[in-house]
N, C-alpha and C. Protein backbone atom coordinates (compact mmCIF):
# COMPACT_ATOMS: atom_id res chain seq x y z
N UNK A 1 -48.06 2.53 -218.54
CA UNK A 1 -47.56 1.31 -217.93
C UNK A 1 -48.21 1.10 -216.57
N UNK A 2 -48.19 2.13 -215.87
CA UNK A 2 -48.78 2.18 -214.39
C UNK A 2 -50.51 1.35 -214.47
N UNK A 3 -51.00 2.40 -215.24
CA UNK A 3 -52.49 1.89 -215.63
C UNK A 3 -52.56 0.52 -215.96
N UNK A 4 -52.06 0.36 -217.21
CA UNK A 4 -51.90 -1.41 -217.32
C UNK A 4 -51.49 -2.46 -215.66
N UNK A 5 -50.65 -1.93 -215.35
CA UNK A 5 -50.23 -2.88 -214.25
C UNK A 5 -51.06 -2.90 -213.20
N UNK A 6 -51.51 -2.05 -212.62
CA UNK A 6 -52.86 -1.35 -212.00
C UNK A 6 -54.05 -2.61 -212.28
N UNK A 7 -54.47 -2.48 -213.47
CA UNK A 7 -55.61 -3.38 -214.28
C UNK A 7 -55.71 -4.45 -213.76
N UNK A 8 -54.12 -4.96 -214.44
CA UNK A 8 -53.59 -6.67 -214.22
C UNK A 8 -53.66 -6.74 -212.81
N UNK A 9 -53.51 -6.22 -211.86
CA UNK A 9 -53.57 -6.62 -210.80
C UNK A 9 -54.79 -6.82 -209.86
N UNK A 10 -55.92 -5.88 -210.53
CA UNK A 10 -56.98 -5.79 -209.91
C UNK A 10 -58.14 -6.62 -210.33
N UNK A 11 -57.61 -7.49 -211.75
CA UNK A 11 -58.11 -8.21 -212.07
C UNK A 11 -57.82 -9.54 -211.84
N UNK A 12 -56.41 -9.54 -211.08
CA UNK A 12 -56.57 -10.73 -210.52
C UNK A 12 -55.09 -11.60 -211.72
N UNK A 13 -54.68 -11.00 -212.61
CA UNK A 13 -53.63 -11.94 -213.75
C UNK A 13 -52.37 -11.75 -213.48
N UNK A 14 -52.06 -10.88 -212.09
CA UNK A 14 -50.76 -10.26 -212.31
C UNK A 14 -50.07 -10.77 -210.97
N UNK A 15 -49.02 -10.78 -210.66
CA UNK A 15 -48.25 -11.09 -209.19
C UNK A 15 -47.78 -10.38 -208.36
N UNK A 16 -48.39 -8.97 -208.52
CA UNK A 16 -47.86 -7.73 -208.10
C UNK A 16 -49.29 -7.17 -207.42
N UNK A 17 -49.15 -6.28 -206.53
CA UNK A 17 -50.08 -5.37 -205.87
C UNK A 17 -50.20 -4.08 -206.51
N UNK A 18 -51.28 -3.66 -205.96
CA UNK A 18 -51.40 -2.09 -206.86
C UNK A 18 -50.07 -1.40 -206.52
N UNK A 19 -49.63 -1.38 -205.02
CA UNK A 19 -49.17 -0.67 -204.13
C UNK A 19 -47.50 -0.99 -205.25
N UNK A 20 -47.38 -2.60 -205.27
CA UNK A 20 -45.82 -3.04 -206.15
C UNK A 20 -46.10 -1.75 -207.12
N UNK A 21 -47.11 -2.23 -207.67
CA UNK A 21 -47.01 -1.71 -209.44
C UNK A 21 -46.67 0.01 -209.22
N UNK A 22 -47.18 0.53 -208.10
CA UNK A 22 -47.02 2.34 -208.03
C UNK A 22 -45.16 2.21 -207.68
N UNK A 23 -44.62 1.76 -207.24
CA UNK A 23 -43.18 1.37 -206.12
C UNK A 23 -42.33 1.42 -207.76
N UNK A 24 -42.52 0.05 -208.41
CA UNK A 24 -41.69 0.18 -209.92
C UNK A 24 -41.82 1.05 -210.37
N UNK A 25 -42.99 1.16 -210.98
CA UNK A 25 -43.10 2.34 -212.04
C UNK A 25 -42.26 3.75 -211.33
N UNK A 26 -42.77 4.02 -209.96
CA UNK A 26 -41.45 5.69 -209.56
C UNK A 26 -40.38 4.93 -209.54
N UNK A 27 -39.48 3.75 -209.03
CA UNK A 27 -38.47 3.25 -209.77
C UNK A 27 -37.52 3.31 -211.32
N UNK A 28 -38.42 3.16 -211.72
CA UNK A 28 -38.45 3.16 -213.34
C UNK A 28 -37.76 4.86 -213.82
N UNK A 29 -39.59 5.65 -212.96
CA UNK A 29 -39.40 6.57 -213.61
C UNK A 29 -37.98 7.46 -213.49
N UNK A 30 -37.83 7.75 -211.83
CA UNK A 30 -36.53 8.01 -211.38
C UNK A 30 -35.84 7.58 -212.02
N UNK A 31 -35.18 6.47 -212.40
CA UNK A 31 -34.00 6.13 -213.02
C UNK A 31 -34.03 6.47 -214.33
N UNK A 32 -35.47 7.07 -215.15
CA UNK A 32 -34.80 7.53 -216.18
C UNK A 32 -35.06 8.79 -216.43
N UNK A 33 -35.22 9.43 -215.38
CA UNK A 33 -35.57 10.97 -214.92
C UNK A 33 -34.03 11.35 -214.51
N UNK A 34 -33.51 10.69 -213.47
CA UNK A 34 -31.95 10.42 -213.90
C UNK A 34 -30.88 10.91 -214.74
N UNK A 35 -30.72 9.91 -215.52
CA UNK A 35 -30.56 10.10 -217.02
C UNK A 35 -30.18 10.95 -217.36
N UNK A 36 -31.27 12.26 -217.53
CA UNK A 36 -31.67 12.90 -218.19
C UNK A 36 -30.88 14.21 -217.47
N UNK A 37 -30.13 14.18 -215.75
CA UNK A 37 -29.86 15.27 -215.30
C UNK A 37 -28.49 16.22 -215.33
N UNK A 38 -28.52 17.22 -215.14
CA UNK A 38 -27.14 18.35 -215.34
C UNK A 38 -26.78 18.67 -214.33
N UNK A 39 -25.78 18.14 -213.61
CA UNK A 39 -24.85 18.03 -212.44
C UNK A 39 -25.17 19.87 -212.20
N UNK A 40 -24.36 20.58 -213.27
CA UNK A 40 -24.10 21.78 -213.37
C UNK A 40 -25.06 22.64 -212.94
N UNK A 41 -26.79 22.12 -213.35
CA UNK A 41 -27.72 23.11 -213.48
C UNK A 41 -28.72 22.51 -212.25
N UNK A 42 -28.59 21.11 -211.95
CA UNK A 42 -28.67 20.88 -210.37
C UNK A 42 -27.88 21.83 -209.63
N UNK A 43 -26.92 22.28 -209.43
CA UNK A 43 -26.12 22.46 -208.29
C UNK A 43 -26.80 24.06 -208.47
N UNK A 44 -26.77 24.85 -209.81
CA UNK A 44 -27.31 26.49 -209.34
C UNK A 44 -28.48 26.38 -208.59
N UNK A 45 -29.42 25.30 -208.98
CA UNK A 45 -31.00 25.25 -208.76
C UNK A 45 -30.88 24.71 -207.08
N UNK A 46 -30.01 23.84 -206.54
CA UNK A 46 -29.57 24.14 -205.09
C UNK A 46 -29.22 25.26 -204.72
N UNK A 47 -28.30 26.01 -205.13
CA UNK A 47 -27.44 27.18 -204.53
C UNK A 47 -28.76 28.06 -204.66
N UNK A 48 -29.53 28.05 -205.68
CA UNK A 48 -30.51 29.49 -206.06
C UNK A 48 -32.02 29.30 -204.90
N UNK A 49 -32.30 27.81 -204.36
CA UNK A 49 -33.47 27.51 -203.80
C UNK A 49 -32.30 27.94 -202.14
N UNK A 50 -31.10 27.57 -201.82
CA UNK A 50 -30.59 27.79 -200.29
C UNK A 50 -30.84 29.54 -200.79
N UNK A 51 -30.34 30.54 -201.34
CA UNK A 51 -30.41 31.71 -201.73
C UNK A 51 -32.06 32.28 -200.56
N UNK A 52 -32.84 31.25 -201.51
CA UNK A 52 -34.14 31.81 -201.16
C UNK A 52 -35.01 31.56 -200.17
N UNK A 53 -33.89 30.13 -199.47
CA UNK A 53 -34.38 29.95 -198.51
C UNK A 53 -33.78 30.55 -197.36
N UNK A 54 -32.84 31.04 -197.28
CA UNK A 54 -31.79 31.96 -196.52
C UNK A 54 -32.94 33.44 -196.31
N UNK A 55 -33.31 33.69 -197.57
CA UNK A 55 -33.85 35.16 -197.21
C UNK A 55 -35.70 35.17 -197.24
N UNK A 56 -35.81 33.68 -196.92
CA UNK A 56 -37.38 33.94 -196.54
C UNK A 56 -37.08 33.69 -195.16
N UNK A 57 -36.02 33.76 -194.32
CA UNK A 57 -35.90 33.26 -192.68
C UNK A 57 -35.83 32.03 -192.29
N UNK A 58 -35.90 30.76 -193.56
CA UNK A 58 -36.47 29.51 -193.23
C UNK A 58 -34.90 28.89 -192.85
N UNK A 59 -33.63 29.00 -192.66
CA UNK A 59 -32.71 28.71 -191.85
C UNK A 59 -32.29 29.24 -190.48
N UNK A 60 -32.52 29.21 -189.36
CA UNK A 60 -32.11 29.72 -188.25
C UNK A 60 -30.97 29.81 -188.07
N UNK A 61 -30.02 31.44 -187.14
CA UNK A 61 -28.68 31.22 -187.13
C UNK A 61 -28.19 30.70 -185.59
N UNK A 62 -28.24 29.57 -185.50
CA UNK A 62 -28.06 28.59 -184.18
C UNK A 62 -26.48 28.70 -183.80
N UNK A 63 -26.15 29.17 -182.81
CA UNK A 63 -25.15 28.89 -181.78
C UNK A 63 -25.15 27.79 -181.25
N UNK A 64 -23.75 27.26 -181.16
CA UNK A 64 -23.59 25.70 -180.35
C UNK A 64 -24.49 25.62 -179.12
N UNK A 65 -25.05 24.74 -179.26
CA UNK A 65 -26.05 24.36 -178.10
C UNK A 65 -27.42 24.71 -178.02
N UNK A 66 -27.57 26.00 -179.20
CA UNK A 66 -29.16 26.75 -179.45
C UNK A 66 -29.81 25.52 -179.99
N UNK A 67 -31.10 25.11 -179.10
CA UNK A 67 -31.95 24.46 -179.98
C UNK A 67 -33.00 25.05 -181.33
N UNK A 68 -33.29 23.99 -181.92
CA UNK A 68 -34.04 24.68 -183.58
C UNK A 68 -35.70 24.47 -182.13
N UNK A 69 -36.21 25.65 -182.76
CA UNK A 69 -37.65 26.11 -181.84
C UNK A 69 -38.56 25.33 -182.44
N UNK A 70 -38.80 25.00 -183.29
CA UNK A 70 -39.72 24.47 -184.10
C UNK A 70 -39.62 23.44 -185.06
N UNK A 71 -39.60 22.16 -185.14
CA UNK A 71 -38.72 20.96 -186.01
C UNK A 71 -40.03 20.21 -186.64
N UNK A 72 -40.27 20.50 -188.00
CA UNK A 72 -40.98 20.00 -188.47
C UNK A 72 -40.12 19.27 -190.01
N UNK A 73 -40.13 17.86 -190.30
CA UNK A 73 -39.02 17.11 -191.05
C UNK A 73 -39.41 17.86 -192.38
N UNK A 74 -40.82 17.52 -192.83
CA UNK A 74 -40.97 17.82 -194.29
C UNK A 74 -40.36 19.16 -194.93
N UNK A 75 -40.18 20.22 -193.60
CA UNK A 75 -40.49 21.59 -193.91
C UNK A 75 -39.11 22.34 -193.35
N UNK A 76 -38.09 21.26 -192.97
CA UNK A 76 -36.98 21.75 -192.53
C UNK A 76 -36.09 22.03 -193.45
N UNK A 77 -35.38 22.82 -193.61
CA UNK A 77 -34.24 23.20 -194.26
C UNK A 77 -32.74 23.01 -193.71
N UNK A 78 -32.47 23.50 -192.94
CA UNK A 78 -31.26 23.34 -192.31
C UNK A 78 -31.20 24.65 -191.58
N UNK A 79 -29.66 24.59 -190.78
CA UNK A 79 -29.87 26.20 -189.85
C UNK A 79 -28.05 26.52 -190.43
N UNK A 80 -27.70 27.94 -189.80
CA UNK A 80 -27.11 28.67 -189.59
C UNK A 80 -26.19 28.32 -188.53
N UNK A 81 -24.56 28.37 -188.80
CA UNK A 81 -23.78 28.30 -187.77
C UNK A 81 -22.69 28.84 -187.43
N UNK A 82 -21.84 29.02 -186.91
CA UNK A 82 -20.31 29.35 -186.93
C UNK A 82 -19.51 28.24 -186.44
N UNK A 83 -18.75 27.32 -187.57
CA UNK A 83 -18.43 26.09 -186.74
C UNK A 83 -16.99 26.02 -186.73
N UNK A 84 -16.61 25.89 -185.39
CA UNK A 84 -15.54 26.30 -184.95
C UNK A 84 -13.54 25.74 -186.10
N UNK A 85 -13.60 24.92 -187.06
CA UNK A 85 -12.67 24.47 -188.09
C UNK A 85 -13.41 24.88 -189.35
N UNK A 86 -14.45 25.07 -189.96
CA UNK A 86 -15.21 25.43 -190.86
C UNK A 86 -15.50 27.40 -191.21
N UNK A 87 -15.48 27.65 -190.34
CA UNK A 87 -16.12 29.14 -189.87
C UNK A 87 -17.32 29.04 -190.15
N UNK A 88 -18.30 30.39 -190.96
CA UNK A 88 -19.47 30.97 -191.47
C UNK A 88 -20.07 29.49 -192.22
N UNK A 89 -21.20 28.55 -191.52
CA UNK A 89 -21.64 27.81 -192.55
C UNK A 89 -22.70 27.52 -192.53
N UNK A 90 -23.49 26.78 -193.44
CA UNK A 90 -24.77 26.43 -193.23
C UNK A 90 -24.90 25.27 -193.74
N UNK A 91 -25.72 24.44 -192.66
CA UNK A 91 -25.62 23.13 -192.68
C UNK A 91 -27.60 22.37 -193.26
N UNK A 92 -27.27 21.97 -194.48
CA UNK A 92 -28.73 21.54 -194.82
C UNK A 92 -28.90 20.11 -194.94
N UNK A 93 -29.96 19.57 -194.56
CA UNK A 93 -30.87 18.37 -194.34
C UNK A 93 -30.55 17.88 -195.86
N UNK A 94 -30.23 16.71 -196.44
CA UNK A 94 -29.74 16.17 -197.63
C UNK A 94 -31.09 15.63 -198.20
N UNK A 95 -32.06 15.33 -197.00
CA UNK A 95 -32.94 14.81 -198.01
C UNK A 95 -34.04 16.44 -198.72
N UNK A 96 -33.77 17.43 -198.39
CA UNK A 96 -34.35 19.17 -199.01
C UNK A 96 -33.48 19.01 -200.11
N UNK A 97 -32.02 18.80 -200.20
CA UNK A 97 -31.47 18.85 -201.70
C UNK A 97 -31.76 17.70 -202.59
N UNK A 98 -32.18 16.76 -201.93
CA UNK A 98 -32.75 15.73 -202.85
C UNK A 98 -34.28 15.92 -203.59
N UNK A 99 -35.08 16.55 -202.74
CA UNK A 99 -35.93 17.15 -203.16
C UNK A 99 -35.86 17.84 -204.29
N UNK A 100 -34.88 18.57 -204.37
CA UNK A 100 -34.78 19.56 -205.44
C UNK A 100 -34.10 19.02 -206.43
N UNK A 101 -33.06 18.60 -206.83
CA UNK A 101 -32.82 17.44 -207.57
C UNK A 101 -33.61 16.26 -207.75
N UNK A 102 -34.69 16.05 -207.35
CA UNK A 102 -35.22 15.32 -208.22
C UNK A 102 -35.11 13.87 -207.87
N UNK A 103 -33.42 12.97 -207.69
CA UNK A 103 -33.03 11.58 -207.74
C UNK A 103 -31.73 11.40 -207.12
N UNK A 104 -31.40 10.13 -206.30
CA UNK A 104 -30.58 10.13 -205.56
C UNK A 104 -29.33 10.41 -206.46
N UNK A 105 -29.48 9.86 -207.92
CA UNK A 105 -28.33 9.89 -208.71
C UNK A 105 -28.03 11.92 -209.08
N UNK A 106 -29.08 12.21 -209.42
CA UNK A 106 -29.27 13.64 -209.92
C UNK A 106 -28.20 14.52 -208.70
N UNK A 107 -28.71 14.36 -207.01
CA UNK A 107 -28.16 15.01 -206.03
C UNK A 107 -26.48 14.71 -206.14
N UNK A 108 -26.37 12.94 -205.96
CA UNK A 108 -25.19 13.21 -206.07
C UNK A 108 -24.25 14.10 -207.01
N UNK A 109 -24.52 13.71 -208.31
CA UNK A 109 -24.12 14.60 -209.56
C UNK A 109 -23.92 16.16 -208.88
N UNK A 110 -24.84 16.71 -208.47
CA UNK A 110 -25.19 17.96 -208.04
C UNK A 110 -24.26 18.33 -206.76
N UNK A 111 -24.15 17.71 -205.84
CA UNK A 111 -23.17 17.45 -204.91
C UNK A 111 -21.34 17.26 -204.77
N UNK A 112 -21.45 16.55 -206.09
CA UNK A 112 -19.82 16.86 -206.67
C UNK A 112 -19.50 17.87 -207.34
N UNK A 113 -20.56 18.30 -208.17
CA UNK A 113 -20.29 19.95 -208.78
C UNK A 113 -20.12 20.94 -207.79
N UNK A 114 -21.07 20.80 -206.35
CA UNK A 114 -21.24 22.00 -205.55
C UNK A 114 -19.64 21.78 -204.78
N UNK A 115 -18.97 20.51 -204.80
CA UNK A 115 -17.79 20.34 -203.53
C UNK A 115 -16.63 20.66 -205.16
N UNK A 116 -16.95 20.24 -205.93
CA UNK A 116 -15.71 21.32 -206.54
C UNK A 116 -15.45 22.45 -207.03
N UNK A 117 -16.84 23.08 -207.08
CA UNK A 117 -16.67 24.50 -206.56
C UNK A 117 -16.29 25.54 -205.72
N UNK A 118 -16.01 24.46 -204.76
CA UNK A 118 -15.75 24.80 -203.41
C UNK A 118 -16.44 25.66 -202.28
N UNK A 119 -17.87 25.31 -202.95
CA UNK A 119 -19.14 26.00 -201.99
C UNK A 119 -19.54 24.74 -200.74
N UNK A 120 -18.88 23.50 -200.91
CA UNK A 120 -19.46 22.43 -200.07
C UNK A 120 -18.59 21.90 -199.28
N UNK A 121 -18.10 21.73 -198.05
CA UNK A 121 -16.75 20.87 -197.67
C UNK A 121 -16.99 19.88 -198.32
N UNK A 122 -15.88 19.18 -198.17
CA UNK A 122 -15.34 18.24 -198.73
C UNK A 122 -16.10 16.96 -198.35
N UNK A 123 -17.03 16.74 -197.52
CA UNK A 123 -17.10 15.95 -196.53
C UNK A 123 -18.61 16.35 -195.67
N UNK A 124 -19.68 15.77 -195.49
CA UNK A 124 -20.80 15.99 -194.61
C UNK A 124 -20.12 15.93 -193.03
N UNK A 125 -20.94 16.14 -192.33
CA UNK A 125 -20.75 16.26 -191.00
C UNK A 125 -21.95 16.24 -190.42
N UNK A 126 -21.65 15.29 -189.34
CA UNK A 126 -22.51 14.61 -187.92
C UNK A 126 -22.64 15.68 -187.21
N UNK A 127 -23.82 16.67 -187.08
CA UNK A 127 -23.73 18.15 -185.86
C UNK A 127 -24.57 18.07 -185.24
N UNK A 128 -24.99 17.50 -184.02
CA UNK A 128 -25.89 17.62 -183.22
C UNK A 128 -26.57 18.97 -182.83
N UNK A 129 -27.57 18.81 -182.94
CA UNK A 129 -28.61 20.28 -182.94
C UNK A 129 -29.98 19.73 -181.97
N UNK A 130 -29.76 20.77 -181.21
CA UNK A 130 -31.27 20.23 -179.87
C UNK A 130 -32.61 20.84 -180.57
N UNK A 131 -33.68 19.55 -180.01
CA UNK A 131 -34.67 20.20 -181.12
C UNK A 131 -35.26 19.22 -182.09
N UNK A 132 -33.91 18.48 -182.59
CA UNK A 132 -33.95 17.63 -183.79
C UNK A 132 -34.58 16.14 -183.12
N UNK A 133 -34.84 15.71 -183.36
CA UNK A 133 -35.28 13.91 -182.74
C UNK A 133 -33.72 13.28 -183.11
N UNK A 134 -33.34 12.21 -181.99
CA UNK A 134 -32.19 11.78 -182.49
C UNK A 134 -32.15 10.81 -183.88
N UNK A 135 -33.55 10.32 -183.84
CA UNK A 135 -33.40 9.47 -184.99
C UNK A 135 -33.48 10.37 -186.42
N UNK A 136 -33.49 11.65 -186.25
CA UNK A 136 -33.59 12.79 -187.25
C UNK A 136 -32.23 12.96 -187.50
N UNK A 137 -31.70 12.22 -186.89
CA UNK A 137 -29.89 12.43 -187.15
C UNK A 137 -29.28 12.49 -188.21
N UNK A 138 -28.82 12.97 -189.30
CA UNK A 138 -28.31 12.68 -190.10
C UNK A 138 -26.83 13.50 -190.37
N UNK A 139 -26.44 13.11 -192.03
CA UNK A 139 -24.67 13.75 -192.14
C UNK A 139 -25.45 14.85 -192.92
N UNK A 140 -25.57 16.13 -192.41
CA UNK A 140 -25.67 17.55 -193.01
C UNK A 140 -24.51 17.64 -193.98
N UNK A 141 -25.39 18.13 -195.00
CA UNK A 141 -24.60 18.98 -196.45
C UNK A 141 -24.01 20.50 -195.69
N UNK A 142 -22.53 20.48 -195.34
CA UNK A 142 -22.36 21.99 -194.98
C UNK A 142 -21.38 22.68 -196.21
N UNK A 143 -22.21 24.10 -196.50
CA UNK A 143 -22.26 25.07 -196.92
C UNK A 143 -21.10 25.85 -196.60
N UNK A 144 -20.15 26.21 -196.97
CA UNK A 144 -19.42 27.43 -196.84
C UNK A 144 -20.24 28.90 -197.17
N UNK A 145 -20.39 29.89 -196.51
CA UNK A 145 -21.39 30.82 -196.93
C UNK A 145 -20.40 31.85 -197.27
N UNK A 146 -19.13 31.69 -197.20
CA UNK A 146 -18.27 32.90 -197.76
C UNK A 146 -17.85 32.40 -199.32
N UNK A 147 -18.00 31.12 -199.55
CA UNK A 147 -18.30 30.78 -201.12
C UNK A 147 -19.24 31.22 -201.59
N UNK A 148 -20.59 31.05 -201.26
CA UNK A 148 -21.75 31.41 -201.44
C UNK A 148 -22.01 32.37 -202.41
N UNK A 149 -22.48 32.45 -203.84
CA UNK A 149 -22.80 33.46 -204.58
C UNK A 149 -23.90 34.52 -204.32
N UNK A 150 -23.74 35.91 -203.58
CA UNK A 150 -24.23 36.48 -202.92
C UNK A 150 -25.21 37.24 -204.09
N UNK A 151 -26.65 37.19 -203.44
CA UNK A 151 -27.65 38.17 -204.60
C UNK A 151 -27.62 39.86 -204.82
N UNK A 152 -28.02 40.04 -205.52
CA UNK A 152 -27.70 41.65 -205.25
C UNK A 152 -28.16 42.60 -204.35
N UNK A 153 -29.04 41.93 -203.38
CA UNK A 153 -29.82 42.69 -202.48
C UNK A 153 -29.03 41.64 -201.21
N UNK A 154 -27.44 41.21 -201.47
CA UNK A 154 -26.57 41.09 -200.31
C UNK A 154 -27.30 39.86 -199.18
N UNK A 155 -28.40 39.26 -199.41
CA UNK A 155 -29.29 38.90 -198.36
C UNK A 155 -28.26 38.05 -197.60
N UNK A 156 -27.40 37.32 -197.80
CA UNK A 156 -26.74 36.45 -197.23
C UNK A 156 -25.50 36.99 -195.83
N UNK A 157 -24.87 38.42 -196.53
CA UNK A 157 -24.60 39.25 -195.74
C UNK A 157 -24.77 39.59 -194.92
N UNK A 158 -26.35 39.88 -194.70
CA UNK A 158 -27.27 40.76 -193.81
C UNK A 158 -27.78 39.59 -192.81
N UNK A 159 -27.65 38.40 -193.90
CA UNK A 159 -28.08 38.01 -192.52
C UNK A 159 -27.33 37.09 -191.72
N UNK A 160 -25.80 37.07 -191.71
CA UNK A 160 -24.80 37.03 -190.69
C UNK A 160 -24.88 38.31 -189.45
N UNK A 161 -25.60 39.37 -190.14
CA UNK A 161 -25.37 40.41 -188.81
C UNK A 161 -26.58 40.51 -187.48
């Protein structure tokens, strides 16, 4: 379909730009990539990618007021906290779980499985973190890490201490 629309356009028969025709078609495809997703097997494939991102170091454990040292958007994950009504949590960037899911519809799906599991509050939260650009602002996915299904080499443990 892409190719065809592509054609038509470059030949001049169509009312769309190359640039339209690439925009629908991931439209398209997303929505029926969609479709196709498992709330259930989204939410391990979150829990199993925070797992691994926890124990390659790529979350920092930030104290109120610690700025993140290094803020790069594509490559951020989220950090490490102790938040004072929450306790032990970890707070991740929504558009990294969207990533991994795939589609805005897929995350959500994935997102109601993870909050009735009771690995997710109930609820995102506004946490200011120095470091971040303000327009980097967003409502963090926070993590309960004492829900957290711990690996056998404890990594999540170890690295509260």
């Amino acid at each position: 379909v892409y190719a065809g629309m592509v054609l038509a356009a470059r030949i001049g028969c169509a009312p769309w730009t190359e640039e339209a025709a690439f925009r629908h078609v991931r439209y398209v495809y997303k929505l029926a990539k969609s479709g196709f997703s498992n709330p259930a097997r989204d939410a391990d494939r979150v829990v199993q990618r925070l797992q691994e991102a926890v124990s390659a170091g790529a979350i920092p454990l930030l104290a109120k007021g610690d700025p993140v040292e290094s803020y790069d958007a594509d490559a951020f994950v989220g950090f490490r906290r102790v938040h004072s009504t929450l306790g032990d949590i970890i707070a991740v960037h929504p558009g990294w779980v969207q990533k991994i899911c795939g589609s805005l519809d897929a995350t959500k799906g994935a997102l109601r499985e993870l909050r009735e599991r009771g690995i997710i509050a109930g609820k995102s939260g506004q946490l200011r973190v120095k470091g971040i650009p303000d327009k980097a602002r967003v409502r963090w996915i926070i993590f309960h890490v004492a829900a957290l299904p711990l690996q056998e080499d404890r990594t999540l443990a170890v690295a509260a201490e």
